[in-house]
Protein backbone atom coordinates (compact mmCIF):
# COMPACT_ATOMS: atom_id res chain seq x y z
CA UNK A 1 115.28 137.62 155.65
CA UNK A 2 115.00 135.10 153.23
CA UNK A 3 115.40 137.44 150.24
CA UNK A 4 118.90 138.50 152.08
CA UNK A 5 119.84 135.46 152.23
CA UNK A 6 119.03 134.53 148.12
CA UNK A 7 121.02 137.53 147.98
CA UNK A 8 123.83 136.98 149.25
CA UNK A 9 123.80 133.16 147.84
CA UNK A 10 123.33 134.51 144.21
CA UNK A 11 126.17 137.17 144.72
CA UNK A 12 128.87 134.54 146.09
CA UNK A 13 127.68 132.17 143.31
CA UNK A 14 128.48 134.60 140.56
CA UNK A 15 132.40 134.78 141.87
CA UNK A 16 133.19 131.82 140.23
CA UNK A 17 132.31 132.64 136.27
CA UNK A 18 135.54 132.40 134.27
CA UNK A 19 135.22 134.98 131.20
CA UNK A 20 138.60 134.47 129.87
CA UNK A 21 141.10 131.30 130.30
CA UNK A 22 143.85 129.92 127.67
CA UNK A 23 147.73 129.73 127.36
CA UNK A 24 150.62 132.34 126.95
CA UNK A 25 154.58 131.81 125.93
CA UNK A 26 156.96 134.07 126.98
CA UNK A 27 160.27 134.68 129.38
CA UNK A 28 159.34 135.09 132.76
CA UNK A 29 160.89 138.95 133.87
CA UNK A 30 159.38 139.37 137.14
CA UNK A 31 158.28 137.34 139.92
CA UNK A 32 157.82 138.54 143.58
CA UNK A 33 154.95 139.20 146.42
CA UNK A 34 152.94 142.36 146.45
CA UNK A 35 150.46 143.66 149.06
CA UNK A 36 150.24 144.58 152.56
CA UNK A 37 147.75 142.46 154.05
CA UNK A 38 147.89 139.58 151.85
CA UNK A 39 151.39 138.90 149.99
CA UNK A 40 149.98 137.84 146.67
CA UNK A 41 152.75 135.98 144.45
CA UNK A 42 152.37 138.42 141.37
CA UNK A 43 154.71 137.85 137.75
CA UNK A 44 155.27 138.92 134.20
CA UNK A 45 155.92 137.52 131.24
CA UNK A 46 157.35 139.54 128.28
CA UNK A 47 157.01 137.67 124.59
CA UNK A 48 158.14 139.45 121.49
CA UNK A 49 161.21 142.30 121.08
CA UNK A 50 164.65 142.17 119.91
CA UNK A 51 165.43 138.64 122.05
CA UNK A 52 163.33 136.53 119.97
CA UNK A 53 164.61 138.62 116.68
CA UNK A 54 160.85 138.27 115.60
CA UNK A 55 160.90 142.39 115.05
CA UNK A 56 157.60 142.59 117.32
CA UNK A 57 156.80 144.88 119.73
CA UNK A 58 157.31 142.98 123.34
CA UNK A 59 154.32 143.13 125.04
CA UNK A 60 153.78 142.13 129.06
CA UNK A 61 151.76 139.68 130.52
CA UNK A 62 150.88 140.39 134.19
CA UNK A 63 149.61 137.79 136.22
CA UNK A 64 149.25 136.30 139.86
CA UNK A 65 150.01 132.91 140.53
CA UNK A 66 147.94 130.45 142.43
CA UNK A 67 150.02 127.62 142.69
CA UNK A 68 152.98 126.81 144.16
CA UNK A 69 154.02 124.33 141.79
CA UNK A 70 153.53 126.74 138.85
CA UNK A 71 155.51 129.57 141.07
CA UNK A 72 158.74 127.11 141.44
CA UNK A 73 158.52 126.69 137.52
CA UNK A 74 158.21 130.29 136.98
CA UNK A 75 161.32 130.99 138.98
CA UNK A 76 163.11 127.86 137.03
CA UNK A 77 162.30 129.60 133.58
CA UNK A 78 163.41 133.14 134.87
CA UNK A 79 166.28 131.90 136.17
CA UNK A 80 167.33 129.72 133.24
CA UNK A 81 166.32 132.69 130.87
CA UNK A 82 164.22 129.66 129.17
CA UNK A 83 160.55 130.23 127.67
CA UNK A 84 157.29 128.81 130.13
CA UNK A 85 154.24 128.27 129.05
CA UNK A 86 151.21 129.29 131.98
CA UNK A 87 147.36 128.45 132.01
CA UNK A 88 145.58 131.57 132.50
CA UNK A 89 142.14 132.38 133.22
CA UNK A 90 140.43 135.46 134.78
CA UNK A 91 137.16 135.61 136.76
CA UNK A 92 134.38 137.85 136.26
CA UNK A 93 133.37 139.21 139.31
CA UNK A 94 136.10 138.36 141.87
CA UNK A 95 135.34 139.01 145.61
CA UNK A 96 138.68 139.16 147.12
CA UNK A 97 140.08 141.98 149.08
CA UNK A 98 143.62 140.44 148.68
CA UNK A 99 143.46 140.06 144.62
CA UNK A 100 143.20 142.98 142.01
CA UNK A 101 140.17 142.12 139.37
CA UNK A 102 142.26 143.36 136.14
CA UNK A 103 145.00 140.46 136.98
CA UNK A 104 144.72 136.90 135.52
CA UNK A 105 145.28 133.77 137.89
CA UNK A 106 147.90 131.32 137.09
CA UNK A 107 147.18 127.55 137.28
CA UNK A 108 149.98 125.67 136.10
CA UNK A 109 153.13 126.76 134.03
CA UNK A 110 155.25 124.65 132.15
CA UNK A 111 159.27 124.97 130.69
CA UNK A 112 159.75 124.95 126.83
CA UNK A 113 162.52 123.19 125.67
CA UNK A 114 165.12 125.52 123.74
């Protein structure tokens, strides 16, 4: 009994390792809720391409976002058509039925002034 419980407290303490965290810049192009059971806020960011006039390849950034805060930001920014900045970071080994593992959780986002 006692090594299923060790078990179990090891597992759930391993859900919280961050492997990856940092910052990405980019126009907001999609924000909405996904899922059946759980309606996740999920978004995109696209940085890069012929609206910047950088001549790079626009790449997307697919995220979910974890706080409301950042969510009314995001939905400023795409509705502006005005660059955000959002504070990423991804967990190792995330035990969620609701969440998708290859996603990155948003913490905050912020507007860039043109």
């Amino acid at each position: 009994m006692k090594k299923i419980v060790l078990s179990l407290l090891c597992f759930s303490l391993l859900g919280c390792i961050q492997t990856e965290s940092g910052e990405k810049v980019g126009i907001p192009t999609k924000l909405g809720k996904e899922g059946f059971w759980c309606r996740n806020i999920v978004g995109s960011i696209v940085r890069g391409g012929l609206s910047n006039g950088d001549g790079a390849m626009a790449g997307s950034f697919d995220f979910y976002v974890t706080n409301s805060s950042a969510r009314e930001v995001i939905e400023e920014a795409m509705n502006t058509r005005q660059e955000v900045k959002i504070h990423y970071h991804k967990d190792k080994f995330l035990i969620s039925f609701c969440l998708d593992k290859s996603k990155y959780l948003v913490d905050d986002a912020e507007l860039l002034k043109k």
